[in-house]
Protein backbone atom coordinates (compact mmCIF):
# COMPACT_ATOMS: atom_id res chain seq x y z
CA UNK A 1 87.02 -2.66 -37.89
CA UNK A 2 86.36 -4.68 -34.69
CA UNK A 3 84.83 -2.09 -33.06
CA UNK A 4 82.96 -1.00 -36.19
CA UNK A 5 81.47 -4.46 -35.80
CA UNK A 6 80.55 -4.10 -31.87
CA UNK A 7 78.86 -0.86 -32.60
CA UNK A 8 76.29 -2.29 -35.05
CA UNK A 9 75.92 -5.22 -33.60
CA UNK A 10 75.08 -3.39 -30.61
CA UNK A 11 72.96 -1.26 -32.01
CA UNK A 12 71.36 -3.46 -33.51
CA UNK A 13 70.55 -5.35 -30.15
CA UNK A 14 69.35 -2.18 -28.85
CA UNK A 15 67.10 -2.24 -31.64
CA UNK A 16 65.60 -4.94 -31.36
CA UNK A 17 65.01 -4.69 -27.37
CA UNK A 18 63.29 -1.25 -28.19
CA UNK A 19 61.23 -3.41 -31.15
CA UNK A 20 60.35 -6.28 -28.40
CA UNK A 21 59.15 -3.33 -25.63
CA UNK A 22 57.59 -1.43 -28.16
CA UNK A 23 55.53 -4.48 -29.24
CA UNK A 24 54.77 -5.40 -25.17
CA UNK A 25 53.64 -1.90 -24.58
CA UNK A 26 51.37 -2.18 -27.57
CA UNK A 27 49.78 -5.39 -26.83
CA UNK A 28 49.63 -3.90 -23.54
CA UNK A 29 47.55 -1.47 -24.80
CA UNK A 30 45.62 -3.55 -26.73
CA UNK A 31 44.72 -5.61 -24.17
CA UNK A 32 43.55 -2.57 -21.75
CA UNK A 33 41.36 -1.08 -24.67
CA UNK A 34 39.39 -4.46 -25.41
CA UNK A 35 39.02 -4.77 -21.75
CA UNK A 36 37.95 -1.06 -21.47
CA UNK A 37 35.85 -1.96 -24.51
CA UNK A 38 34.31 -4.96 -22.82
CA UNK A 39 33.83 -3.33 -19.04
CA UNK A 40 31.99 -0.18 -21.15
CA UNK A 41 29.76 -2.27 -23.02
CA UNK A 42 28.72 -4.25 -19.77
CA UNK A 43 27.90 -1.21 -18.06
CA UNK A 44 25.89 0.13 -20.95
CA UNK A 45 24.33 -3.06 -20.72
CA UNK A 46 23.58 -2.99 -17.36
CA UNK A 47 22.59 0.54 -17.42
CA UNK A 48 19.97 -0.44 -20.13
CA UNK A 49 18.66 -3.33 -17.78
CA UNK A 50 18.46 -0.94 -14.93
CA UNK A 51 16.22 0.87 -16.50
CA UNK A 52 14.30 -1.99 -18.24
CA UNK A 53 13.52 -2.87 -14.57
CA UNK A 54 11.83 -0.07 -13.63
CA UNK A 55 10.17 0.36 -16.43
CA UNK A 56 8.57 -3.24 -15.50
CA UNK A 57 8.06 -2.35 -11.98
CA UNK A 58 6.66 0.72 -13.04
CA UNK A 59 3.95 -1.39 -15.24
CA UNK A 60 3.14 -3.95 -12.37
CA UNK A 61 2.51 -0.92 -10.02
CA UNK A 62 0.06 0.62 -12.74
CA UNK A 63 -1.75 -2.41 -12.92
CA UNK A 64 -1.89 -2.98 -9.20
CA UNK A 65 -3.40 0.73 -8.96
CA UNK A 66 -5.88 0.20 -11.71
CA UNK A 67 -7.15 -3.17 -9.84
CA UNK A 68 -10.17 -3.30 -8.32
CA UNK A 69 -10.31 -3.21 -4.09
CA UNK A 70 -13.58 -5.46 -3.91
CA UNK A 71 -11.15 -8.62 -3.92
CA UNK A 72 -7.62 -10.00 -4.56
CA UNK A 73 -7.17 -13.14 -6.60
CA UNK A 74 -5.07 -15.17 -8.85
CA UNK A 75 -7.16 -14.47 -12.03
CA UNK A 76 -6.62 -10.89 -12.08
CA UNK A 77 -4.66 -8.78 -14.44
CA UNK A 78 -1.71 -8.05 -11.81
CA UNK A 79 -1.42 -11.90 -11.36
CA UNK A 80 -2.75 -13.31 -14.96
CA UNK A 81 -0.71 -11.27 -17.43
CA UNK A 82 1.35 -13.47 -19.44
CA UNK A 83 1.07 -10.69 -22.66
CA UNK A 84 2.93 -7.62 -20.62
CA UNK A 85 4.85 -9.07 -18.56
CA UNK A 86 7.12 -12.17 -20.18
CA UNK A 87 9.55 -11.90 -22.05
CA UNK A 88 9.38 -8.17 -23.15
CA UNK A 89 11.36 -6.30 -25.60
CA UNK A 90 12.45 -3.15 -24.45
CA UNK A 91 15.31 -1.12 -25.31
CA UNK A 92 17.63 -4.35 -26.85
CA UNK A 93 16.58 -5.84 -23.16
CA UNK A 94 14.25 -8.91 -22.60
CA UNK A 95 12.69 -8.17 -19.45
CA UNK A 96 10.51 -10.59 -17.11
CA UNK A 97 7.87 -9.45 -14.50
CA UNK A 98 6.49 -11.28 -11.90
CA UNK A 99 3.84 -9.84 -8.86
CA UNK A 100 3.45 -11.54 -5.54
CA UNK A 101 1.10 -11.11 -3.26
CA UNK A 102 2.28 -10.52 0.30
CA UNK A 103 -0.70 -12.05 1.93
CA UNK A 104 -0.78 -14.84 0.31
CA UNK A 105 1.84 -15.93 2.82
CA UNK A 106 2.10 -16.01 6.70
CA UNK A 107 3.40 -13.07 8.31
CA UNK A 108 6.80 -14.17 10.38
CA UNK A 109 5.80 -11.53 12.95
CA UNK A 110 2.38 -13.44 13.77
CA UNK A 111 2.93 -16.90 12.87
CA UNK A 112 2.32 -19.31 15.98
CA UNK A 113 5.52 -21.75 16.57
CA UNK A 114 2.80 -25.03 15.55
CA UNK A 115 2.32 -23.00 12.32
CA UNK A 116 6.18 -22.47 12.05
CA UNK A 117 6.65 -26.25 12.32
CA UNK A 118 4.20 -27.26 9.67
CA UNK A 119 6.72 -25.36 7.18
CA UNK A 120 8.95 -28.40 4.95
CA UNK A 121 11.66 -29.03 6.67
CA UNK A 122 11.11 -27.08 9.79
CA UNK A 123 12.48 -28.15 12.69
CA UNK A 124 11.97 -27.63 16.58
CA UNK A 125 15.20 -25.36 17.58
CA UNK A 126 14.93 -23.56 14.28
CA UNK A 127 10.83 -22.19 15.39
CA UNK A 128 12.06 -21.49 18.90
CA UNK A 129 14.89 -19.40 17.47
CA UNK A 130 12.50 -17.77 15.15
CA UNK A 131 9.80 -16.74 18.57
CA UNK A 132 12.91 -15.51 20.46
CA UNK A 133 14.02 -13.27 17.61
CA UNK A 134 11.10 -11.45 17.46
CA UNK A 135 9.76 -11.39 21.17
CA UNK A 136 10.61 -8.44 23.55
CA UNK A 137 12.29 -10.50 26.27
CA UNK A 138 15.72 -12.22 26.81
CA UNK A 139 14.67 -15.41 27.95
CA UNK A 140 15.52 -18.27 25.37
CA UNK A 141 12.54 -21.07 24.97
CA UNK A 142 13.16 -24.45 24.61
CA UNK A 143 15.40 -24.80 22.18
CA UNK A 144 15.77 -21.33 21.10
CA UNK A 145 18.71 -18.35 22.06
CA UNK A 146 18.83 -15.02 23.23
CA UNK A 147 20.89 -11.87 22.51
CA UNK A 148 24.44 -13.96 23.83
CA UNK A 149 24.41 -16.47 21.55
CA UNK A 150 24.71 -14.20 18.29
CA UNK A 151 26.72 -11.63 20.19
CA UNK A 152 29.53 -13.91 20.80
CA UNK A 153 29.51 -15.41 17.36
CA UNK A 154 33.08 -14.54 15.53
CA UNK A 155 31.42 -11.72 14.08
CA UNK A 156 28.73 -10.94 16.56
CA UNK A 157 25.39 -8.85 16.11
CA UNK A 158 22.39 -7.94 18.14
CA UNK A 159 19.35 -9.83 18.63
CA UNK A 160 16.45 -8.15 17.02
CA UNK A 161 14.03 -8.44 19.76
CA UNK A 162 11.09 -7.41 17.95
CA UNK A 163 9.20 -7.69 14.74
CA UNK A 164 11.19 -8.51 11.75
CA UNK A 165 12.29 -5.36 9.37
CA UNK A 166 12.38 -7.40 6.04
CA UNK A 167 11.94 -10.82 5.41
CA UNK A 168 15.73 -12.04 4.74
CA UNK A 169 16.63 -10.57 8.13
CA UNK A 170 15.28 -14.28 8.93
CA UNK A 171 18.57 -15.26 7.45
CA UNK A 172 20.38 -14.22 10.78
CA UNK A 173 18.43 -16.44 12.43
CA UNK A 174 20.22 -19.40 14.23
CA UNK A 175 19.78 -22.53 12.51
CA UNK A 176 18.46 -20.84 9.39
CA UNK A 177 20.75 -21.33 5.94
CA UNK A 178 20.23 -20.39 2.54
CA UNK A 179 19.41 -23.38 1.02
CA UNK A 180 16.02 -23.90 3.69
CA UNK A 181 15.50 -19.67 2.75
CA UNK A 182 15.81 -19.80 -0.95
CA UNK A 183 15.21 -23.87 -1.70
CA UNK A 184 16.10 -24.87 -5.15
CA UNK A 185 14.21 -21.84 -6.85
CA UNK A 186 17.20 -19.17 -6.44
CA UNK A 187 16.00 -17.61 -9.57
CA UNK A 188 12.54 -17.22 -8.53
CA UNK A 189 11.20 -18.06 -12.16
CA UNK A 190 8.91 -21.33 -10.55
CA UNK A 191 10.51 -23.63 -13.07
CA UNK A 192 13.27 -26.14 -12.32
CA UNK A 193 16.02 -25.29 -14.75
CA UNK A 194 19.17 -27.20 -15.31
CA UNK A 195 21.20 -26.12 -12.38
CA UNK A 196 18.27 -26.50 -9.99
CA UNK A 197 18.00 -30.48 -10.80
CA UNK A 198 22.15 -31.50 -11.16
CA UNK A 199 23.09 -31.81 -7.28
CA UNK A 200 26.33 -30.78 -6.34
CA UNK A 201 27.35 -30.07 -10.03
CA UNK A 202 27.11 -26.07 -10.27
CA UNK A 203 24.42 -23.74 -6.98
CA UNK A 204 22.29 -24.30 -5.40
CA UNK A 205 22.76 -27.84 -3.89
CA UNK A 206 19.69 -29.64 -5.16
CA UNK A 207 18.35 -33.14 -4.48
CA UNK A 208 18.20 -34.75 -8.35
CA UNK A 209 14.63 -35.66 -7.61
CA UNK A 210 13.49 -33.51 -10.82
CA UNK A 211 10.80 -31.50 -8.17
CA UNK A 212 11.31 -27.56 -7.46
CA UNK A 213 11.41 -27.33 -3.82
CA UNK A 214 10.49 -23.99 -2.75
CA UNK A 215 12.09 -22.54 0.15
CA UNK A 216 10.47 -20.65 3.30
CA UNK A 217 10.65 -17.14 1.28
CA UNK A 218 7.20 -18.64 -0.53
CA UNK A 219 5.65 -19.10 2.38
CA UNK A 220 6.71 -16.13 4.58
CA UNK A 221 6.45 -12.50 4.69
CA UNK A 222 6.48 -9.78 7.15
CA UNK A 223 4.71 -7.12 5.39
CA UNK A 224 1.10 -7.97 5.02
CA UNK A 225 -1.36 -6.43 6.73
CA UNK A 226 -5.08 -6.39 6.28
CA UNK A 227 -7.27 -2.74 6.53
CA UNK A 228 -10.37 -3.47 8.76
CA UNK A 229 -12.92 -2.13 5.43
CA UNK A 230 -15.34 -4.11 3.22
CA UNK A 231 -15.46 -4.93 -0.22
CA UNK A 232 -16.47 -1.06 -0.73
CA UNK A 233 -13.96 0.48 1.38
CA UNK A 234 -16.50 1.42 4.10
CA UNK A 235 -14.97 0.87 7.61
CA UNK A 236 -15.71 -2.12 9.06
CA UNK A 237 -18.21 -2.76 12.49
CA UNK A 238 -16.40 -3.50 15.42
CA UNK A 239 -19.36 -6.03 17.22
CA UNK A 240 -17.69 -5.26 20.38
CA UNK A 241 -17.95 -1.58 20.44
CA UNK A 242 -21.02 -0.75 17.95
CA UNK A 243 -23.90 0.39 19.36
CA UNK A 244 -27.53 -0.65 18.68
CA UNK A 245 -28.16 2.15 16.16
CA UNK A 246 -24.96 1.91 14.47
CA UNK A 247 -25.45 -2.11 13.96
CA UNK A 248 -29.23 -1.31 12.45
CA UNK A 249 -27.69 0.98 10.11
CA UNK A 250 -24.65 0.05 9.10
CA UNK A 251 -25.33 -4.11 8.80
CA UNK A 252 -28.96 -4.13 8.20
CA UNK A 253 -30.11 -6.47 10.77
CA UNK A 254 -33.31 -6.04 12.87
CA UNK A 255 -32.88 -4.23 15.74
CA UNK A 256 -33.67 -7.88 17.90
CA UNK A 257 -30.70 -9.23 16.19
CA UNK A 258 -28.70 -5.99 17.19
CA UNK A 259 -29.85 -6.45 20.63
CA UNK A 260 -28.82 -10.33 20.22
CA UNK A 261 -25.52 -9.13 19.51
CA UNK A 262 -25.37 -6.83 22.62
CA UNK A 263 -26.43 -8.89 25.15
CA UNK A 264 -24.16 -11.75 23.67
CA UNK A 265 -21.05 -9.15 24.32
CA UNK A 266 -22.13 -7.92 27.97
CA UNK A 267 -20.23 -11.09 30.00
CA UNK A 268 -17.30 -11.33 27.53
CA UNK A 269 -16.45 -9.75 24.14
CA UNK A 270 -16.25 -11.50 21.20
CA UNK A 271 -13.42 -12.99 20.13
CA UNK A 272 -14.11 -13.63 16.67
CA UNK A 273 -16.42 -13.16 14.46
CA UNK A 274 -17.60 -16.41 13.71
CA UNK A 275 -19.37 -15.86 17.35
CA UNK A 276 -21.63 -14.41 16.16
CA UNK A 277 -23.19 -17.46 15.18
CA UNK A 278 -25.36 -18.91 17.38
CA UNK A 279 -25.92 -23.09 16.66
CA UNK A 280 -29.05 -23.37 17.59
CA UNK A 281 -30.37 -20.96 15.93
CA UNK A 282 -28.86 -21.97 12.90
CA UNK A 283 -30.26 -25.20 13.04
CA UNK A 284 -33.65 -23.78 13.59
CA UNK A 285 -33.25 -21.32 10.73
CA UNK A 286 -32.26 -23.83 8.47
CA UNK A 287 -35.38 -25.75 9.19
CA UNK A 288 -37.52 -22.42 9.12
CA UNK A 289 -36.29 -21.90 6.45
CA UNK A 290 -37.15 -25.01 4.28
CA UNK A 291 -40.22 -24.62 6.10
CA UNK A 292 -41.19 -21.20 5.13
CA UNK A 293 -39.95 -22.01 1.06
CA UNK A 294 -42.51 -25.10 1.16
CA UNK A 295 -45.73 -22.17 2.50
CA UNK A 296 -44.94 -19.69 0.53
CA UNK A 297 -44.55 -22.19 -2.46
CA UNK A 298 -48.04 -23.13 -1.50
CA UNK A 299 -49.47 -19.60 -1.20
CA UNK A 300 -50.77 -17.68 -3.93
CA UNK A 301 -48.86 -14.20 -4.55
CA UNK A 302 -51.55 -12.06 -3.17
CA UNK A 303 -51.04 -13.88 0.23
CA UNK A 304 -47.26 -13.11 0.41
CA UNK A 305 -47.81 -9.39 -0.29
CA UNK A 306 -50.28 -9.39 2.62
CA UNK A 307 -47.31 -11.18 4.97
CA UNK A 308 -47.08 -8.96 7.82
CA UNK A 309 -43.15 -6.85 8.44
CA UNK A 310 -42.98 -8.72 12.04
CA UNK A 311 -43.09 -12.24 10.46
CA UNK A 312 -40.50 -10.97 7.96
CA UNK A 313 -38.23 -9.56 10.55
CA UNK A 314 -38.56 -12.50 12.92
CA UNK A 315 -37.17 -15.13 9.68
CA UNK A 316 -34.09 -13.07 9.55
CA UNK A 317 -32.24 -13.36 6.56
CA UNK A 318 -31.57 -10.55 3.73
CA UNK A 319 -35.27 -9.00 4.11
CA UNK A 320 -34.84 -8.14 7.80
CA UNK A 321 -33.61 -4.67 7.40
CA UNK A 322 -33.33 -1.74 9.79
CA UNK A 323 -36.56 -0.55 9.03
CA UNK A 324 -38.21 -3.85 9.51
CA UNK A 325 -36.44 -4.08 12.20
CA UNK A 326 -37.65 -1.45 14.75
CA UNK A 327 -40.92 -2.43 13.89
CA UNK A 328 -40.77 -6.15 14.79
CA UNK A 329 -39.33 -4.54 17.90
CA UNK A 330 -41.50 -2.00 18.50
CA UNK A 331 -44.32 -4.56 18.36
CA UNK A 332 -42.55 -7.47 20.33
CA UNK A 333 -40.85 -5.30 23.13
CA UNK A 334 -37.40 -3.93 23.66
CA UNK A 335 -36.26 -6.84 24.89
CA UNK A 336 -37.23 -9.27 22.41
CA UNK A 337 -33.72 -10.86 21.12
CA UNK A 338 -33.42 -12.60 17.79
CA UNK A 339 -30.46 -15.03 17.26
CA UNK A 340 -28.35 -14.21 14.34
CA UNK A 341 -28.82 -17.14 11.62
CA UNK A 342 -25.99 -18.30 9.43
CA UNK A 343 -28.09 -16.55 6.29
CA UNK A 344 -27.42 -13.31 7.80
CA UNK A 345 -24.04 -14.08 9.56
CA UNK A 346 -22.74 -15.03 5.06
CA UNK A 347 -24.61 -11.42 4.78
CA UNK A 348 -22.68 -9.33 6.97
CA UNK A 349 -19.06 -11.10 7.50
CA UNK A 350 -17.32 -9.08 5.13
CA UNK A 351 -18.35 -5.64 7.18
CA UNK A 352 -18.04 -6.71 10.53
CA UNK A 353 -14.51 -7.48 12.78
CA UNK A 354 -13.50 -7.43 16.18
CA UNK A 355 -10.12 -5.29 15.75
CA UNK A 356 -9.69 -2.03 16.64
CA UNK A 357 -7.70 0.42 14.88
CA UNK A 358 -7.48 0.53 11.03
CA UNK A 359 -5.95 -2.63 10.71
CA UNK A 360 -4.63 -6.02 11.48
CA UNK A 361 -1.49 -7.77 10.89
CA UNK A 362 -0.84 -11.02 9.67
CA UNK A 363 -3.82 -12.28 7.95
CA UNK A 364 -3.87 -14.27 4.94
CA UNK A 365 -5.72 -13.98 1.26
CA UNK A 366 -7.87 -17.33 1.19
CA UNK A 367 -7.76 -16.35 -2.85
CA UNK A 368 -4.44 -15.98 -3.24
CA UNK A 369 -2.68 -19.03 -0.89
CA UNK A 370 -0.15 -21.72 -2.14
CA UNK A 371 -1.85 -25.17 -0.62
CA UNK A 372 0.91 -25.21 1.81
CA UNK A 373 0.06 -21.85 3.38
CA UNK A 374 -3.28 -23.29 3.58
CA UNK A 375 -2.29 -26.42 4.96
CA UNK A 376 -0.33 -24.00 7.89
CA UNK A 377 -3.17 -22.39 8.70
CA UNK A 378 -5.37 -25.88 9.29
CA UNK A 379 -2.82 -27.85 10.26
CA UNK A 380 -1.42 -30.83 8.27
CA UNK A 381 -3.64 -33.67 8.12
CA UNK A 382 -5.22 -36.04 5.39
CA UNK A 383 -8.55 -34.28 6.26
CA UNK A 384 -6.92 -30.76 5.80
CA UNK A 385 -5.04 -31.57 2.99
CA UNK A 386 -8.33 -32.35 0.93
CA UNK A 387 -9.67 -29.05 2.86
CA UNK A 388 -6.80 -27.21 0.96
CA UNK A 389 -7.17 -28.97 -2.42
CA UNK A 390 -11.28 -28.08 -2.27
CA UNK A 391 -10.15 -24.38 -1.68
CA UNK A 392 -7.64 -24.41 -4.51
CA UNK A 393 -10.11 -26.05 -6.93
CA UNK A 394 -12.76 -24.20 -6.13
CA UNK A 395 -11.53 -20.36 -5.99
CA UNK A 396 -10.29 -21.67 -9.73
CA UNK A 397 -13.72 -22.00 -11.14
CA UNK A 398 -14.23 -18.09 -9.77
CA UNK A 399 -13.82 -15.51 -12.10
CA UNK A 400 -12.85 -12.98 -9.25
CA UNK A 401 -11.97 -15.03 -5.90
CA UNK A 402 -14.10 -15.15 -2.85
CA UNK A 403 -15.66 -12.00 -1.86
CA UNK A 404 -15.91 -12.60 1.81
CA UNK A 405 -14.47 -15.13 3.70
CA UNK A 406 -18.00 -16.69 5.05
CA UNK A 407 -18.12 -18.37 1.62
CA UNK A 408 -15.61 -21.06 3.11
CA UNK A 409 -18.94 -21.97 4.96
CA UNK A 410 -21.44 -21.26 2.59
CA UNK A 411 -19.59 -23.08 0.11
CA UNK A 412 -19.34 -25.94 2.35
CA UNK A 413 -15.12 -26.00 2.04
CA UNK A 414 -14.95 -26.22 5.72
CA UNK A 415 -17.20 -26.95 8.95
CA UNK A 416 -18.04 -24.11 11.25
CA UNK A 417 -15.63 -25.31 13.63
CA UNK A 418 -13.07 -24.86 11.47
CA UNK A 419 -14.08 -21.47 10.11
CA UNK A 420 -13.94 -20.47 13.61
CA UNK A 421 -10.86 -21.40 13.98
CA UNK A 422 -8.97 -19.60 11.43
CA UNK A 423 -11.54 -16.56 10.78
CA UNK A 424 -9.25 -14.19 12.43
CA UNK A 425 -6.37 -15.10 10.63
CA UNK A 426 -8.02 -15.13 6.89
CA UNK A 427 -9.46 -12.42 4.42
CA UNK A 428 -10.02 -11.89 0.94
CA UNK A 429 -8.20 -8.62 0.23
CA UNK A 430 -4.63 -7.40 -0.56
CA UNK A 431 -2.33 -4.33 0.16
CA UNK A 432 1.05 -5.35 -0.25
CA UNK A 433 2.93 -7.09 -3.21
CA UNK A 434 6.68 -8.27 -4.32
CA UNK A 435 7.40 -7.09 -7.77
CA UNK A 436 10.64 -9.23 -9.03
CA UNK A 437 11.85 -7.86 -12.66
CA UNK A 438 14.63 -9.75 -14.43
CA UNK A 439 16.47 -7.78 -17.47
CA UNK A 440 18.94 -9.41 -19.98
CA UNK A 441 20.58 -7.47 -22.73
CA UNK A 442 20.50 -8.44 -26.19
CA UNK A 443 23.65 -9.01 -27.78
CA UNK A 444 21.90 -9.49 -31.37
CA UNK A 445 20.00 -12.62 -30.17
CA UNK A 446 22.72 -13.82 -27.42
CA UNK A 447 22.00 -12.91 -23.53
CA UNK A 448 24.38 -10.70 -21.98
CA UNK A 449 24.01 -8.96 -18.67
CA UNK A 450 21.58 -9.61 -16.56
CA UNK A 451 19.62 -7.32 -13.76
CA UNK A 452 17.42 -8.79 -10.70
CA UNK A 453 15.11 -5.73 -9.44
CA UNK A 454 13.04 -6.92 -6.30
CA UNK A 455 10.45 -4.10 -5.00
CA UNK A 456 7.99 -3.85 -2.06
CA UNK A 457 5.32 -1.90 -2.32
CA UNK A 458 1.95 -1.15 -0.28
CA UNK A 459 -0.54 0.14 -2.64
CA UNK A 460 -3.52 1.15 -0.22
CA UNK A 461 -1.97 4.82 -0.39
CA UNK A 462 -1.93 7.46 -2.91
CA UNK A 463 1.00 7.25 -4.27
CA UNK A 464 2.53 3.65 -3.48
CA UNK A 465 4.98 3.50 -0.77
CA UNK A 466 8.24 1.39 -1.20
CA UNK A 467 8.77 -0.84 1.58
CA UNK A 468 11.88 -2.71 0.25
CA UNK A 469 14.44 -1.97 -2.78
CA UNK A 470 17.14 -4.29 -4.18
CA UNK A 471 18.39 -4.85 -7.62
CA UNK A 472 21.74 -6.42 -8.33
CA UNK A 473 22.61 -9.80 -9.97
CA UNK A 474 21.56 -12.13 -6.95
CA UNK A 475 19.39 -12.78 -4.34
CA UNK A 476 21.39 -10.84 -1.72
C-alpha cells in the first residue's frame, strides 16, 4: 500500500512540475507574441512615417520648382505655407514640413575667422580650429591644430584639410560640442518646448532662461552657392572682362559710360562692384539731377520733345541707352568718358559681377537672413545692429524681397561704404535648401513613432540633385 501511495504521490508531483513548465512556456510565449506584436506594429508605423516623409519632401521640392527665380524671400510659398505643410494628415501619420534656405546662412568654407567670432558663444581657439580644418596646409594658427592633434586622439581621424563635405562634419572639430552645434532647438521646430527650458532635468542641457538659443547649425552652411545670372537668368557682365560693345548692349549704358568703365579697369581690376561708383560723380548727378527735374518742370512739353539725344545721354540715368549712347559719342569724341552715377549703378547691379566662372560660393540672401547672420556680415555694433533691424523690417513690408542688392543703397539701409563692403558677399537669390520632415503615427489620436527626414537639395538643375540624406529618430 506504501508504495501505492509513493507512486501517486509521485505522480502527482510530476504532474504538477509538467503543469508549472507548461504554464512558463506559455507565458513565455505570450510574452514573445505581444512583443512580436508590439516590434511589428512599430515598424509598420515607422514604415508609414517613412513614407509620410517623402511624401513631404516630395511637396517642398514641388513648390521650390514651381517658385519663381527673379528672387528668394521669406514671403514666398516654399517659406510661407502654414496650410500644406503643418500638421498634415497622411496615411494615419501627422507629418510636419519645414524649408530652409541655405543662403540665408554663412558658408563655413568662406567665412572669415572675425565673422566666425561674431557667432554666440564663439570663442578664439574654436575659429582657429575651424580655418585650420578647412585650409590646405599643416601649419596650426594661433590657437588652432593640425592633422596630429586629432590623429592621436583615442580614436584618431584625419584632418580634413579642405572644404567641409556637410555641415555636421564641423562636429569633429576641436573645441566644437553638441550643445554650441545644435543649442537648445534639438528638434528644430523654433519653439522652446518643455525639455528645452528644464536644465539638467531630461536633453539637451538648457539654461532655464525661458529663451530658445539657437545653435551654430542656424547660422552655418556649406552648401550655398550663388549662379553669376540676373533676375532673368541671363548671364551676368563680368566689368573686368566685357568689352565696350558687349557693356552697350548687354547693360544699356552710353557708350562714354562703357568707356568710363574701361579706362577705370586698365591700372587695376575691379574688385567689386560697388566700384563702379564713382563719388563725385554721384554727388554731381544728384545735384543734376534735382537740377534738371526743376527745368524740365519749368518747360512746356513741346520743349522736352525737342531736347537733343546728347543732353540725354550725357544725364545718364535709365534714358541713356546704347543707342543714345554712340551718338553722344559719336558727337563728343571717342574719348569722351562719362562717370557712372548711382541712378544707373541701382540700374545695372543685378546684371553685372566681377567673378568668373558660373558661380560664386558663399554669398548670402539679404531676403532671407536671421539678424544675426546679418549682424556677421557687418560686424556687431549698436550702429549695425539697427542696420540689421532696418533690413529685417523693411524686406517685411515687401511682397517679394529685394530684387537686387543695390536697393540696400537706394533704400537708404546702409551707406555706400558699407555696401561696398559686403557687396561681394550678398545677393538676393537662392539655389540650395534644407527640407526637415517630421512624421508621427496615429495611434487613434495618441502619437506613436516618430520619423526625422532631413534632405539637401540644389534646385538650379533639372531634376533636383540631393546633396545630403538622413532620416532616423535624431539629429545624428
Amino acid at each position: 500500500m506504501n508504495r501505492n501511495r509513493d507512486k501517486k504521490g509521485l505522480v502527482i508531483v510530476a504532474v504538477l512540475w509538467i503543469v508549472a513548465i507548461l504554464t512558463v512556456i506559455a507565458t513565455s510565449v505570450g510574452q514573445n507574441s505581444r512583443l512580436d506584436t508590439k516590434v511589428s506594429a512599430i515598424r509598420t508605423e515607422e514604415l508609414r512615417c517613412r513614407w509620410a516623409c517623402r511624401a513631404g519632401i516630395e511637396t517642398a521640392i514641388g513648390v521650390l520648382n514651381e517658385d519663381l527665380r527673379e528672387s528668394d524671400s521669406l514671403t514666398e510659398l516654399w517659406s510661407d505655407n502654414d496650410e500644406d505643410y503643418n500638421d498634415i494628415s497622411l496615411e494615419r501619420c501627422w507629418v510636419s514640413v519645414k524649408v530652409i534656405d541655405e543662403s540665408s546662412k554663412l558658408n563655413i568654407n568662406t567665412i572669415t575667422r572675425q565673422q566666425l567670432l561674431e557667432l554666440p558663444y564663439m570663442e578664439e581657439d574654436i575659429a582657429d580650429a575651424i580655418i585650420d580644418w578647412r585650409d590646405g596646409d599643416d601649419t596650426p594658427s594661433t590657437g588652432g591644430v593640425e592633422g596630429g592633434f586629432y590623429e592621436n586622439l583615442p580614436i584618431g581621424y584625419k584632418i580634413r584639410n579642405g572644404p567641409f563635405k556637410t555641415i555636421r562634419e564641423l562636429l569633429l572639430v576641436k573645441g566644437v560640442t553638441e550643445e554650441l552645434f545644435y543649442g537648445e532647438d534639438t528638434n528644430f521646430n523654433g519653439l522652446l518646448d518643455y525639455n528645452e527650458k528644464d536644465g539638467d532635468e531630461s536633453p539637451p542641457n538648457d539654461d532655464r532662461d525661458d529663451v530658445l538659443d539657437v545653435g551654430w547649425i542656424e547660422y552655418l552652411t556649406c552648401y550655398s552657392y550663388d549662379r553669376n545670372v540676373d533676375a532673368e537668368g541671363n548671364q551676368k557682365v563680368n566689368i573686368n572682362q566685357a568689352n565696350e560693345r558687349q557693356l552697350q548692349n548687354s547693360l544699356g549704358i552710353s557708350r562714354p559710360q562703357a568707356q568710363w568703365i574701361i579706362q577705370r579697369r586698365q591700372n587695376n581690376n575691379f574688385d567689386n562692384i560697388a566700384d563702379l561708383i564713382d563719388n563725385g560723380s554721384s554727388q554731381q548727378s544728384q545735384q543734376s539731377s534735382q537740377q534738371s527735374s526743376q527745368q524740365s518742370s519749368q518747360q512746356s512739353p513741346q520743349q522736352n520733345q525737342q531736347q537733343s539725344p546728347q543732353q540725354s545721354s550725357q544725364r545718364g540715368g535709365p534714358q541713356s541707352g546704347p543707342q543714345s549712347g554712340q551718338q553722344g559719342g559719336s558727337q563728343g569724341g571717342s574719348n569722351q568718358t562719362e562717370p557712372i552715377d548711382l541712378q544707373t549703378f541701382y540700374e545695372i547691379a543685378d546684371k553685372i559681377t566681377v567673378d568668373s566662372g558660373n558661380q560664386t560660393s558663399g554669398k548670402v540672401n539679404i531676403n532671407t537672413a536671421s539678424k544675426g547672420v546679418l549682424l556677421a556680415l557687418l560686424g556687431d555694433s549698436e550702429a549695425n545692429n539697427d542696420t540689421a533691424e532696418n533690413i529685417t523690417a523693411y524686406r517685411a513690408g515687401l511682397a517679394e524681397g529685394m530684387q537686387s542688392i543695390a536697393e540696400l543703397m537706394s533704400a537708404g539701409l546702409v551707406d555706400q561704404n558699407t555696401f561696398e563692403r559686403i557687396a561681394n558677399n550678398i545677393t538676393t537669390r537662392s539655389n540650395v535648401f534644407t527640407i526637415r520632415c517630421s512624421a508621427t503615427a496615429d495611434r487613434a489620436g495618441a502619437s506613436g513613432t516618430t520619423l526625422q527626414t532631413e534632405v539637401v537639395v540644389d534646385r538650379s538643375e533639372s531634376p533636383y540633385t540631393t546633396l545630403y540624406w538622413y532620416q532616423g529618430a535624431g539629429n545624428l
